[in-house]
N, C-alpha and C. Protein backbone atom coordinates (compact mmCIF):
# COMPACT_ATOMS: atom_id res chain seq x y z
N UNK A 1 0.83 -1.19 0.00
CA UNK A 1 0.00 0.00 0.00
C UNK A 1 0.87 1.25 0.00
N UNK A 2 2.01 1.13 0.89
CA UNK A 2 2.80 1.96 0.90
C UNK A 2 3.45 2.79 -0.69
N UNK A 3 3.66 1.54 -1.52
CA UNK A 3 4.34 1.84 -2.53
C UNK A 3 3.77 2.21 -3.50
N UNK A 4 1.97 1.98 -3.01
CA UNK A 4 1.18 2.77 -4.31
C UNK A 4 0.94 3.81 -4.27
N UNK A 5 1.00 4.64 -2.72
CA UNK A 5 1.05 6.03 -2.73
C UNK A 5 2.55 6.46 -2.89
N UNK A 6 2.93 5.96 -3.00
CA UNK A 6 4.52 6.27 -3.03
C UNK A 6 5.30 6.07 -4.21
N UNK A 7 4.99 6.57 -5.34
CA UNK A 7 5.68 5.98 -6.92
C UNK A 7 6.78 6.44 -6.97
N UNK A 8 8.18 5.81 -7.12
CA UNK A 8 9.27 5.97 -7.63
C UNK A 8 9.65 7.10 -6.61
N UNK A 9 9.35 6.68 -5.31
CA UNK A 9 10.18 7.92 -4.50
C UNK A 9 9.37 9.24 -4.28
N UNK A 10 8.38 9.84 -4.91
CA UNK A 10 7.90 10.67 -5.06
C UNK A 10 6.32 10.25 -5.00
N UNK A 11 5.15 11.23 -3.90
CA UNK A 11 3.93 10.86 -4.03
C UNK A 11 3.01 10.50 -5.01
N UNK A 12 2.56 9.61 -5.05
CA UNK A 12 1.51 9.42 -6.40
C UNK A 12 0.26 10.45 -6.04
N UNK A 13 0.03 11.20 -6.91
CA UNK A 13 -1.11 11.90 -6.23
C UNK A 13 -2.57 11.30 -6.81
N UNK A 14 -2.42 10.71 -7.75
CA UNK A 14 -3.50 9.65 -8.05
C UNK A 14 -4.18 8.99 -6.96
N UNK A 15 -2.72 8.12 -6.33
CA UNK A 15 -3.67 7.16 -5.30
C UNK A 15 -4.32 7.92 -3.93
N UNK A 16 -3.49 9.17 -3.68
CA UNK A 16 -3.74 10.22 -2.34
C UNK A 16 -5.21 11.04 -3.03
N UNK A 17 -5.39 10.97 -4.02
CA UNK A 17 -6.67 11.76 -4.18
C UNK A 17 -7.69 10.31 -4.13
N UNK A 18 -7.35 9.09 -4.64
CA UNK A 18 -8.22 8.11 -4.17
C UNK A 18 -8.46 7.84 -2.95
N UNK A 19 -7.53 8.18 -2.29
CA UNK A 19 -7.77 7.61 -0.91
C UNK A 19 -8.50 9.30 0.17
N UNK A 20 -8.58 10.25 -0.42
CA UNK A 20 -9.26 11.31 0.05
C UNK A 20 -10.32 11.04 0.04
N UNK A 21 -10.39 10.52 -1.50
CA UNK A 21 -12.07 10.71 -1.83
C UNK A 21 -12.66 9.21 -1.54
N UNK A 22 -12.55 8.12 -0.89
CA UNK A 22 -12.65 7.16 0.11
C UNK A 22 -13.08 7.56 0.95
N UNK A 23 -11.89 8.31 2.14
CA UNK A 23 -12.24 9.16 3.00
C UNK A 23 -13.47 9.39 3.70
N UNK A 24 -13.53 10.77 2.46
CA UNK A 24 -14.77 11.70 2.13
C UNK A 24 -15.78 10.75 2.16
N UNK A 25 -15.75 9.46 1.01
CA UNK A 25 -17.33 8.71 1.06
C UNK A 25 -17.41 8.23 2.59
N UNK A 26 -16.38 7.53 3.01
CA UNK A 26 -16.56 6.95 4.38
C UNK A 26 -16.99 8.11 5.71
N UNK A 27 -16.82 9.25 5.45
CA UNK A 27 -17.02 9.87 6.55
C UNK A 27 -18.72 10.17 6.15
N UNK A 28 -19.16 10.29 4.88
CA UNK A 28 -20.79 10.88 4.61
C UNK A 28 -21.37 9.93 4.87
N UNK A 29 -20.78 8.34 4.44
CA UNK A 29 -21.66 7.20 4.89
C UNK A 29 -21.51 7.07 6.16
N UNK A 30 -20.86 7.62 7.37
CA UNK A 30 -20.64 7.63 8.78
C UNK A 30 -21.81 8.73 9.00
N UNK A 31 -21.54 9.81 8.56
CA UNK A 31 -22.71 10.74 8.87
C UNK A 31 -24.17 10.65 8.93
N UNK A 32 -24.53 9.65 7.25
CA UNK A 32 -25.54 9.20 7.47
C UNK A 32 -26.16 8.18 8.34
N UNK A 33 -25.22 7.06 8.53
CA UNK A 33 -25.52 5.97 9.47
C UNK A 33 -26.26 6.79 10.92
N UNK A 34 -25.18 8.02 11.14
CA UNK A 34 -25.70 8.70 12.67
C UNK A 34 -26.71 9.31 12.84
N UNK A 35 -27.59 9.89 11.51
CA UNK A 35 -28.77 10.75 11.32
C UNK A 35 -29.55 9.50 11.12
N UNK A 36 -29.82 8.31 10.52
CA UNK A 36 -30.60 7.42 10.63
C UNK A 36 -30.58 6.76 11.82
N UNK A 37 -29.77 6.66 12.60
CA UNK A 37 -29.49 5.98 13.91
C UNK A 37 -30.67 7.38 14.91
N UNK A 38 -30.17 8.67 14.78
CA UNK A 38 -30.73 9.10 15.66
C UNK A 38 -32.36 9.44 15.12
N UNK A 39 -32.57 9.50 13.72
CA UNK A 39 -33.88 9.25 13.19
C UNK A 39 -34.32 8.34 13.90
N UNK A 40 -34.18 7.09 14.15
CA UNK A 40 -34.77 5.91 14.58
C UNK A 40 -34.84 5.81 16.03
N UNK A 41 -33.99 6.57 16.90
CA UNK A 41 -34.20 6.84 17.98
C UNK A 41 -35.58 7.92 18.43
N UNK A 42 -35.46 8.93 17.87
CA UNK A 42 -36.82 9.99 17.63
C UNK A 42 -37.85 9.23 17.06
N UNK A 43 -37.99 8.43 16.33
CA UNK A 43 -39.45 7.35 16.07
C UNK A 43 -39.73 6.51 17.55
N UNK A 44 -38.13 5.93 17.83
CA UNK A 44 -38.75 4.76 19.18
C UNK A 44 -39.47 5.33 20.18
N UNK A 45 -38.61 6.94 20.57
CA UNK A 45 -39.30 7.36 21.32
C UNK A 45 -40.59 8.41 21.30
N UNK A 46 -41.00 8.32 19.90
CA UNK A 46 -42.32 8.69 19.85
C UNK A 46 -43.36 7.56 19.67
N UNK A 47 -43.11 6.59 19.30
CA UNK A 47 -43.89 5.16 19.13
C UNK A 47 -43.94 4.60 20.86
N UNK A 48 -42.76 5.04 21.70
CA UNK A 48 -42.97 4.64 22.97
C UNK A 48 -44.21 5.59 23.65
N UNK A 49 -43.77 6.59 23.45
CA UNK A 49 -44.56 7.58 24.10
C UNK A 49 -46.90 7.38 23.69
N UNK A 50 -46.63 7.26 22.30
CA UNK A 50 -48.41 6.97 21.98
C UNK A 50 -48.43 5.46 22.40
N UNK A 51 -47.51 4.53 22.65
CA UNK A 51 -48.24 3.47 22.81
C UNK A 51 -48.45 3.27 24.73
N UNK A 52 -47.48 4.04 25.48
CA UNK A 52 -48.00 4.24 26.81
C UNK A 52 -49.10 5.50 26.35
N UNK A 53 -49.55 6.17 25.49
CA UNK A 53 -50.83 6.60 25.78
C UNK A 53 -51.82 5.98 25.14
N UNK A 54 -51.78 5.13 24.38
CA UNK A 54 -52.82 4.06 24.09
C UNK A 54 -52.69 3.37 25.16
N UNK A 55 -51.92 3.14 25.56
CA UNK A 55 -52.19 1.54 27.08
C UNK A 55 -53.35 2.39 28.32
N UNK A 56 -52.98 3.63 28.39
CA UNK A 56 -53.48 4.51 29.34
C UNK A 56 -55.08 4.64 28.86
N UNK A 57 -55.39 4.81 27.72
CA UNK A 57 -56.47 5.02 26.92
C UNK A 57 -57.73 3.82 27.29
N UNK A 58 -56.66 3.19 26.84
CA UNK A 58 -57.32 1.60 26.86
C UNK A 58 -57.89 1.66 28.41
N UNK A 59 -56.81 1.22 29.25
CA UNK A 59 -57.34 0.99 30.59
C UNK A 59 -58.55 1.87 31.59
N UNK A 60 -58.72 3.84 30.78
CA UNK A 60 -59.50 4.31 31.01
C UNK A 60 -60.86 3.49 31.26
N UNK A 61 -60.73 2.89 29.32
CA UNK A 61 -61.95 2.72 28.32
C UNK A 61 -62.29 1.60 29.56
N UNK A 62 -61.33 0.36 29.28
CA UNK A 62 -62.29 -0.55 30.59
C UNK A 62 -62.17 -0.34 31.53
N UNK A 63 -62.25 0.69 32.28
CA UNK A 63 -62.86 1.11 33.81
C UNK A 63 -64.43 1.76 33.54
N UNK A 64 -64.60 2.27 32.59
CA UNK A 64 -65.28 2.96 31.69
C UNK A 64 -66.34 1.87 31.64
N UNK A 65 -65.94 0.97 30.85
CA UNK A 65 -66.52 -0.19 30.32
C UNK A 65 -67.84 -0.88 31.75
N UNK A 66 -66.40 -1.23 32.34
CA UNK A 66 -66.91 -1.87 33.55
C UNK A 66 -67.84 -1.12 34.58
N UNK A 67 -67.77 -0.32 34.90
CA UNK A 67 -68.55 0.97 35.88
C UNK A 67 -69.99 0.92 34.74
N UNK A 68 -69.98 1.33 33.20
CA UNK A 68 -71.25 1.18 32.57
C UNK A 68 -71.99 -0.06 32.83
N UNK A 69 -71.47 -1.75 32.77
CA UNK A 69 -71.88 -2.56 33.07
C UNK A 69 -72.44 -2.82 34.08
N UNK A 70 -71.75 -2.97 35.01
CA UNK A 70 -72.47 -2.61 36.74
C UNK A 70 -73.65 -1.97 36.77
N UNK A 71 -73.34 -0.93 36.08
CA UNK A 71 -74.73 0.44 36.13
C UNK A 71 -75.84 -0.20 35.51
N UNK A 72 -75.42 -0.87 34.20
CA UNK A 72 -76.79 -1.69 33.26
C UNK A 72 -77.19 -2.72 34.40
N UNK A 73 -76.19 -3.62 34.62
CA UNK A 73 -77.07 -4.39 35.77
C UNK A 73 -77.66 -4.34 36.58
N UNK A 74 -77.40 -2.95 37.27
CA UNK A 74 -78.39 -2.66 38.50
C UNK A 74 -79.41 -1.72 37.57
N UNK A 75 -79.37 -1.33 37.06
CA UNK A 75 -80.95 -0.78 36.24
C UNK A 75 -81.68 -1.94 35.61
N UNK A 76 -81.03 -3.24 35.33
CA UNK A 76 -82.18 -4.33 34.93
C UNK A 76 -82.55 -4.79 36.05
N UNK A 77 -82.08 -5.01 37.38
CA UNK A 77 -82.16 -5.73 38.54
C UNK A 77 -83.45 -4.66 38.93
N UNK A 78 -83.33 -3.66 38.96
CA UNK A 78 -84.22 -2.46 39.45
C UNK A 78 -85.71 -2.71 38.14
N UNK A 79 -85.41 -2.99 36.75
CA UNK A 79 -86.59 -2.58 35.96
C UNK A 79 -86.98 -4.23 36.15
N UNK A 80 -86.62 -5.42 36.66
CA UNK A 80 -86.91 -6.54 36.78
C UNK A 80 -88.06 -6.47 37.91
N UNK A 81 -87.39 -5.94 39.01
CA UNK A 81 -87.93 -5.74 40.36
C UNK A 81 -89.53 -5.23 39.62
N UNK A 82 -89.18 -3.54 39.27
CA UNK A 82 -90.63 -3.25 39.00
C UNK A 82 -91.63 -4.04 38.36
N UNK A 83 -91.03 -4.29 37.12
CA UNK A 83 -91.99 -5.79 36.21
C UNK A 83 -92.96 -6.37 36.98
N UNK A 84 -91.69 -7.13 37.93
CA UNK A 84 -92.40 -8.44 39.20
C UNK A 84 -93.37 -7.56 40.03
N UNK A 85 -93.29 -6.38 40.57
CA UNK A 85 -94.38 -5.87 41.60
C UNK A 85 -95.46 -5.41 40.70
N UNK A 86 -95.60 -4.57 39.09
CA UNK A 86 -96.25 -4.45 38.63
C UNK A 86 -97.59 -5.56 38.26
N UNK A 87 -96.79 -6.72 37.77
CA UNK A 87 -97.38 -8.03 37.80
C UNK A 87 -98.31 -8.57 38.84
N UNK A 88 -97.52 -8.66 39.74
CA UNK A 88 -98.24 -8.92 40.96
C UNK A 88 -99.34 -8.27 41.52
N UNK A 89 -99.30 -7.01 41.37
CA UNK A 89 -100.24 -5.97 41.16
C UNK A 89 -101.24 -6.26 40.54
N UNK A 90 -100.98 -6.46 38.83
CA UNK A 90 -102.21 -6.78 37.99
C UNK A 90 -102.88 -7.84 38.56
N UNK A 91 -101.64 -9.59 38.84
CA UNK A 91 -102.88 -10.56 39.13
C UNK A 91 -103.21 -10.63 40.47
N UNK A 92 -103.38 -9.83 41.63
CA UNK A 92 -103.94 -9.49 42.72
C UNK A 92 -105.02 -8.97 42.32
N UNK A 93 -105.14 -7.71 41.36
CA UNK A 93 -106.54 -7.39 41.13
C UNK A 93 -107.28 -7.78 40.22
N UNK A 94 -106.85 -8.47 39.25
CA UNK A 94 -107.35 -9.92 38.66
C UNK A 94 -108.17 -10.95 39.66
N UNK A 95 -107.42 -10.90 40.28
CA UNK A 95 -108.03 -12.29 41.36
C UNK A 95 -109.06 -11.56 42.09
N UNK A 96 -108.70 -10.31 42.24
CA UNK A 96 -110.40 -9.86 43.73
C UNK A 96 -111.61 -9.41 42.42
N UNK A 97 -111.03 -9.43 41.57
CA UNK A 97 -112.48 -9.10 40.26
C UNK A 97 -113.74 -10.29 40.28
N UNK A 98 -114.81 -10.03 40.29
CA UNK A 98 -116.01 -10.78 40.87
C UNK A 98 -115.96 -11.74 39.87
N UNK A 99 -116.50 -12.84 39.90
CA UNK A 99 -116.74 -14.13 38.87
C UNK A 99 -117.89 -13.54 38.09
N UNK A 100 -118.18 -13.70 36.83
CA UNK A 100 -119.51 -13.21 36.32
C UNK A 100 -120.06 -15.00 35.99
């Protein structure tokens, strides 16, 4: 390697401008590697960030969920109740109605 930058005693400037412009590519493909590296860091931590606020979302929704359910059940337990006393009601005064 030595002797290809080095022709006959005197620098080759051929191979020193090849090996600049090597260099040069190796340092832009270094540059880019670090802007996609830290690109991909700024996605993780925005993909981290909405998916702890989807998890948060979520767990609202079924507390949400669950508290509505409860609530439906005790309003059928309650419109069941009435049904049954309404009923009872009707065939009580069904039953005291005179025989014809």
């Amino acid at each position: 390697a030595k002797d290809a930058v080095y022709g006959e005693g005197s620098l080759n400037i051929g191979s020193y401008t090849d090996l600049k412009h090597c260099v040069g590519e190796l340092k832009d493909l270094t540059d880019d590697a670090f802007g996609e590296r830290e690109d991909s860091q700024a996605y993780n931590r925005r993909y981290q960030r909405e998916a702890i606020r989807n998890f948060r979302h979520v767990k609202r929704l079924q507390r949400k969920g669950s508290q509505l359910q409860l609530q439906f059940q005790i309003e059928n337990n309650v419109a069941r109740t009435d049904l049954d006393n309404i009923l009872k009601s009707i065939s009580h005064m069904v039953s005291e109605l005179p025989e014809v």
